[in-house]
Protein backbone atom coordinates (compact mmCIF):
# COMPACT_ATOMS: atom_id res chain seq x y z
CA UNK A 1 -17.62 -3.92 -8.59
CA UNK A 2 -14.13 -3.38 -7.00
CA UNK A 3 -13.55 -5.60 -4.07
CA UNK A 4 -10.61 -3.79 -3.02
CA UNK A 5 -10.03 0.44 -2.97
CA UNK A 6 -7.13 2.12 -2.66
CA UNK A 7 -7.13 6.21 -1.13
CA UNK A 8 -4.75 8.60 -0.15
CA UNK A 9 -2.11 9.17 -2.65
CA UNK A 10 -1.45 12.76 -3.82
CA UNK A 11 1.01 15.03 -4.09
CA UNK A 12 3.82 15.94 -1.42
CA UNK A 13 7.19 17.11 -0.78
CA UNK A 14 10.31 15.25 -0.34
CA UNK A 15 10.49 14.29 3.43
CA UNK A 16 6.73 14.28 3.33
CA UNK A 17 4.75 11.80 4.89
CA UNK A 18 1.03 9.81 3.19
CA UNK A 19 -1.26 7.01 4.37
CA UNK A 20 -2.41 4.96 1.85
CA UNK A 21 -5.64 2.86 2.57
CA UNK A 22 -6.81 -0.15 1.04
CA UNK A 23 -10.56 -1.01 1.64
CA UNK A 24 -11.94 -4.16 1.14
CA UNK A 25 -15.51 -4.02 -0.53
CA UNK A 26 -16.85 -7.49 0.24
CA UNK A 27 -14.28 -9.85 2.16
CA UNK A 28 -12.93 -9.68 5.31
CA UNK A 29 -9.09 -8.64 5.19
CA UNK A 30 -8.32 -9.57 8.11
CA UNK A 31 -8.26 -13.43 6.62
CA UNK A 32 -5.77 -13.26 4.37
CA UNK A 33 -2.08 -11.82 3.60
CA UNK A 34 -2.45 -8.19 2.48
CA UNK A 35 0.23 -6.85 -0.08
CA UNK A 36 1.38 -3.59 -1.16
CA UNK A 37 3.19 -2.89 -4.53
CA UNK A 38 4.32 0.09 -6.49
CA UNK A 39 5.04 0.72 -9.48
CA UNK A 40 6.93 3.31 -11.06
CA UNK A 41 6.48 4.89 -14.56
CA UNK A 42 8.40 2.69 -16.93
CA UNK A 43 9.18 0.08 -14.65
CA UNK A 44 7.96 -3.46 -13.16
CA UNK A 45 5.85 -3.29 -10.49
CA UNK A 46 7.57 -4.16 -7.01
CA UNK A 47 6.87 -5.55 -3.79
CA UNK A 48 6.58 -3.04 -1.06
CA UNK A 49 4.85 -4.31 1.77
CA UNK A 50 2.59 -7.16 3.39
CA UNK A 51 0.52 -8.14 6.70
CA UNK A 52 -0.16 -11.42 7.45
CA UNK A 53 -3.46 -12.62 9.18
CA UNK A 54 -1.53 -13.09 12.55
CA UNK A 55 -0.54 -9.48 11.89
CA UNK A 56 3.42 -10.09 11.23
CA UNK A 57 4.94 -8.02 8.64
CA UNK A 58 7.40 -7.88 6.11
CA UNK A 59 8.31 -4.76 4.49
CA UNK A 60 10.80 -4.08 1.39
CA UNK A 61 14.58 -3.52 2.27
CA UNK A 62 14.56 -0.20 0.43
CA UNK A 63 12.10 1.05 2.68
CA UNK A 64 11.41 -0.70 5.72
CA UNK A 65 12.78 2.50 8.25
CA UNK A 66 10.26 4.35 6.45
CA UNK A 67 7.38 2.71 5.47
CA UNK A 68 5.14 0.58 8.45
CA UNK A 69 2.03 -1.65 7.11
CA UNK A 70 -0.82 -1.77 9.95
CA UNK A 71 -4.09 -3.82 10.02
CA UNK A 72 -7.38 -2.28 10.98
CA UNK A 73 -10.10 -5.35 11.36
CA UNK A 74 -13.10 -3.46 12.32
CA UNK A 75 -12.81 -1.16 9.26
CA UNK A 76 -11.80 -4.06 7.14
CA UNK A 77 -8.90 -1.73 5.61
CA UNK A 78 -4.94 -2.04 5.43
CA UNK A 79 -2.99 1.26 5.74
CA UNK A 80 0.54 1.73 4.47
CA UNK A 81 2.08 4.69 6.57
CA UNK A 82 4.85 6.45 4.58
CA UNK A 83 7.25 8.86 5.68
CA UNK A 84 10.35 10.94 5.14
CA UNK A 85 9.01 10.37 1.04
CA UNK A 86 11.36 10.30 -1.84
CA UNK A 87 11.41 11.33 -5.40
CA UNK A 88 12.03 7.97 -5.82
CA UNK A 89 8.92 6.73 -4.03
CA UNK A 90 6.64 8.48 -6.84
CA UNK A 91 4.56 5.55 -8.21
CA UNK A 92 1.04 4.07 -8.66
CA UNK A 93 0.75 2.41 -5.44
CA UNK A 94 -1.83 -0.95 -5.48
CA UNK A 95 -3.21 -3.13 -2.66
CA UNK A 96 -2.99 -6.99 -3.30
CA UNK A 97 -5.10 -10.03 -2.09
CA UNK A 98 -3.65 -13.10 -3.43
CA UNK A 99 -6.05 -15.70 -2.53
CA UNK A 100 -8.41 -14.23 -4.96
CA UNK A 101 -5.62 -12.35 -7.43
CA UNK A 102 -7.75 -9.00 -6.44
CA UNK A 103 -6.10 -6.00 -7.40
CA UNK A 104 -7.35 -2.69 -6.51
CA UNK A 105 -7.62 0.21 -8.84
CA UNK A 106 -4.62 2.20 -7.52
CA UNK A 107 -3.53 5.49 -6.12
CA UNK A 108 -1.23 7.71 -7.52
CA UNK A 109 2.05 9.17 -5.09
CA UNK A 110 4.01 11.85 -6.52
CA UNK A 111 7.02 13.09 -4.31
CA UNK A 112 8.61 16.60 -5.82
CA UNK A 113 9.45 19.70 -4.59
C-alpha cells in the first residue's frame, strides 16, 4: 500500500502553470520534512523543493521565482505550485519523506507547445 500519492501532473504549455499534490496515506505530514524531486528522462533525479515541519522552505535555485511548496495539515497533503513552466521542467515529479525513505509513485509533467 502506498503511503505517499502523488496527482496533478499532465500536459501543458510553456508558461503554463500545475499543482502537484502529494498525499500521505497513513502518517501525518505535517511531522516531518517534505521533499520534492524531479527527474528528467536520462538524467539523475534532483532536488526541487522541501517544507519543513515549522513550515520554512527551501526551494531549488533554478526555480525558486517559480515554483512555491505549501503545507496543508488538515488534508495531510503537500502541494508544489508551478508556474510560468518550461520545456525544461518536463520530468517525473516524486514526493519524498525521509524519515521513513517513502517515495511516492510519481506524476508525470510534460511542458511543450
Amino acid at each position: 500500500q502506498a503511503q505517499l500519492v502523488e496527482s496533478g501532473g499532465g500536459l501543458v504549455q510553456p508558461g503554463g502553470s500545475l499543482t502537484l499534490s502529494c498525499v500521505g496515506s497513513e502518517r501525518r505530514l505535517a511531522q516531518w520534512t517534505i521533499r520534492w524531486y524531479r527527474q528528467a528522462p536520462g538524467k539523475q533525479r534532483e532536488f526541487v523543493a522541501e517544507i519543513y515541519v515549522n513550515a520554512k522552505t527551501r526551494v531549488a535555485t533554478s526555480v525558486q521565482d517559480r515554483f512555491t511548496i505549501t503545507r496543508d495539515v488538515y488534508a495531510n497533503r503537500v502541494d508544489l505550485q508551478m508556474t510560468n513552466l518550461k520545456p525544461e521542467d518536463t520530468a517525473v515529479y516524486y514526493c519524498y519523506l525521509g524519515q521513513y525513505d517513502w517515495w511516492g509513485q510519481g506524476t508525470q509533467v510534460s511542458v511543450s507547445s
